[in-house]
C-alpha atoms as a PDB file:
ATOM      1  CA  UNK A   1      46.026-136.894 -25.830  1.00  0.00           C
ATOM      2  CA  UNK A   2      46.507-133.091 -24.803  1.00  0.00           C
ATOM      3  CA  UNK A   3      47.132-132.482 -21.085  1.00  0.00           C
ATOM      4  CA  UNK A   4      43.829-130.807 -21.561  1.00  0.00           C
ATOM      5  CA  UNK A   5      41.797-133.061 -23.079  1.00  0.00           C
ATOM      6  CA  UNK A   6      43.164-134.887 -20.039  1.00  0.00           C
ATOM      7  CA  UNK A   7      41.770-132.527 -17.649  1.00  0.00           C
ATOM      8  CA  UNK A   8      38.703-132.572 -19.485  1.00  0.00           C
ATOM      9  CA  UNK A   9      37.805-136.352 -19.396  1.00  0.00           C
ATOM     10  CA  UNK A  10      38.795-136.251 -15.783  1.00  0.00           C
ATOM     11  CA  UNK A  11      36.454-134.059 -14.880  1.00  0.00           C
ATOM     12  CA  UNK A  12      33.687-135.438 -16.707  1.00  0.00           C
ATOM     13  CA  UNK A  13      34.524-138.971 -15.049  1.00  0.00           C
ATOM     14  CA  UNK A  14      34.165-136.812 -11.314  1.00  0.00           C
ATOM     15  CA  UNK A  15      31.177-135.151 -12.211  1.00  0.00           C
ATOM     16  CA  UNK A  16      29.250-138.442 -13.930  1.00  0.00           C
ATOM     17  CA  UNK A  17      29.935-139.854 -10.814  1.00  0.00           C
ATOM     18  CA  UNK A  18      28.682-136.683  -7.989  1.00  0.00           C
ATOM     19  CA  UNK A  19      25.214-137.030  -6.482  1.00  0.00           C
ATOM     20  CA  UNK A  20      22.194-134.897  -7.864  1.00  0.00           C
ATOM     21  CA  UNK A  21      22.593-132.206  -4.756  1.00  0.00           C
ATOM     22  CA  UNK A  22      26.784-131.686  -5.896  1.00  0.00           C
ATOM     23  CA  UNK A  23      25.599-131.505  -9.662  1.00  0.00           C
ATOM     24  CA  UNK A  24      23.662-128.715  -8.648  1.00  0.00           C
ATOM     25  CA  UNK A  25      26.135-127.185  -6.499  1.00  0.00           C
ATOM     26  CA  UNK A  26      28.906-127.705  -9.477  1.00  0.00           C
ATOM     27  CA  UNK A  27      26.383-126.345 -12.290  1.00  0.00           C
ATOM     28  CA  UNK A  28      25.847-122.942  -9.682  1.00  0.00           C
ATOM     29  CA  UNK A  29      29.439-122.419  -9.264  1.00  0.00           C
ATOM     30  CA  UNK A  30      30.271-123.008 -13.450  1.00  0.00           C
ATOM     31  CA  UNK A  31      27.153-120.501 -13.835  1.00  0.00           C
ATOM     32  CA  UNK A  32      29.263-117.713 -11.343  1.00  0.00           C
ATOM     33  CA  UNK A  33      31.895-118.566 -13.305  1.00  0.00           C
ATOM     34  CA  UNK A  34      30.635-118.258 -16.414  1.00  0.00           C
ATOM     35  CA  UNK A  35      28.971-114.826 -15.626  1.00  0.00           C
ATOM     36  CA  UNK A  36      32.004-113.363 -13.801  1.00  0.00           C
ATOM     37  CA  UNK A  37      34.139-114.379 -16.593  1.00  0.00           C
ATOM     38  CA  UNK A  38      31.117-112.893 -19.350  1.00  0.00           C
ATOM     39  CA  UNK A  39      30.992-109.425 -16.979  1.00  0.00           C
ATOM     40  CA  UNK A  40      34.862-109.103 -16.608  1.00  0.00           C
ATOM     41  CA  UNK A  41      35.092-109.698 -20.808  1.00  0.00           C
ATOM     42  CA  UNK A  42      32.132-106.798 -21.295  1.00  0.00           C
ATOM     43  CA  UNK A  43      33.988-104.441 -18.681  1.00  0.00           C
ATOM     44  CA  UNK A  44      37.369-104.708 -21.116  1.00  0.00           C
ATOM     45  CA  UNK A  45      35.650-104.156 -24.054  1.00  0.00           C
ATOM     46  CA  UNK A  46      35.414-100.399 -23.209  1.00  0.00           C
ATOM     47  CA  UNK A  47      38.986-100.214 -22.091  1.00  0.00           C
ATOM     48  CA  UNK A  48      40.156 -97.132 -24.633  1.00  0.00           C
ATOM     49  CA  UNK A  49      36.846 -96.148 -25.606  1.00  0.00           C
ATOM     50  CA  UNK A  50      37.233 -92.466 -23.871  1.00  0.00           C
ATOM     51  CA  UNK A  51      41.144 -92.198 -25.096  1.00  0.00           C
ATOM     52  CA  UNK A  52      39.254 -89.552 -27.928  1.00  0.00           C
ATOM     53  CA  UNK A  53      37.609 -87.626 -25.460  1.00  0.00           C
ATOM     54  CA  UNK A  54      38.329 -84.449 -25.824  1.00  0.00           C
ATOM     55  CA  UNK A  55      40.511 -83.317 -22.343  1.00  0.00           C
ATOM     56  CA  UNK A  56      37.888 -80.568 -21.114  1.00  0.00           C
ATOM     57  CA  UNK A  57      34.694 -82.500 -21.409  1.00  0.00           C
ATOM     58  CA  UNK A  58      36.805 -85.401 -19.240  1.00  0.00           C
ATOM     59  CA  UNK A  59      37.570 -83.488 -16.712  1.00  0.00           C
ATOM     60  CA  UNK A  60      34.179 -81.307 -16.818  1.00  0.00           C
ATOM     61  CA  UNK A  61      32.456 -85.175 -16.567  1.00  0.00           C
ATOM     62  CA  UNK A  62      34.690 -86.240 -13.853  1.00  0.00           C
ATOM     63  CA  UNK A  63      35.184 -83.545 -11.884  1.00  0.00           C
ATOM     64  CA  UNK A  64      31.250 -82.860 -11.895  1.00  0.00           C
ATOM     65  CA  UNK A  65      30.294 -86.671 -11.802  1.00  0.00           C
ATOM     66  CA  UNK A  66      28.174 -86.519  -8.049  1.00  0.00           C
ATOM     67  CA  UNK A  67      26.928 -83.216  -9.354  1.00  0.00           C
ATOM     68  CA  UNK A  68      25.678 -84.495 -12.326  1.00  0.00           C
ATOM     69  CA  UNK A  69      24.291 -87.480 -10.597  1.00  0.00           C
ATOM     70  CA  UNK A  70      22.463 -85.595  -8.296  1.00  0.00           C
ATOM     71  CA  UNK A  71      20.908 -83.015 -11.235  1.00  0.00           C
ATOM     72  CA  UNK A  72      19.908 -86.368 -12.438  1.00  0.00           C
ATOM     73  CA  UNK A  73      17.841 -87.790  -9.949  1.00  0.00           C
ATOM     74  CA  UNK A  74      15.938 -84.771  -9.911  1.00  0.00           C
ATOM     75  CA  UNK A  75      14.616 -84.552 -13.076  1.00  0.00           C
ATOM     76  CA  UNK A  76      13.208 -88.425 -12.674  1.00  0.00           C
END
């Protein structure tokens, strides 16, 4: 048996044995977890994805980001 396969029947052993209020509190934390882990995964995904961007229009976007923003909530 793998060390985690290990962990893994461990933990289930814990949890089958946790009262119904720390189930709850075990299945909020995994679901944080989960969603972190989910968020953090989407955020890398657009690591590179301006690396074509031409170097004007960057630095026009950056540079004119809370103007742009503000021209922005106007209109709506």
């Amino acid at each position: 048996m793998t060390a985690i396969n290990k962990l893994r029947n461990e933990l289930i052993r814990k949890i089958q044995q946790l009262s119904t209020d720390k189930l709850n509190e075990i299945n909020e934390i995994v679901s944080k977890t989960e969603a972190h882990v989910s968020s953090k995964s989407k955020t890398l995904k657009l690591i590179g994805s301006w690396k074509d961007l031409d170097g004007n229009l960057f630095t026009d976007l950056t540079e004119k980001l809370h103007e742009n923003r503000t021209h922005d909530r106007k209109i709506d």
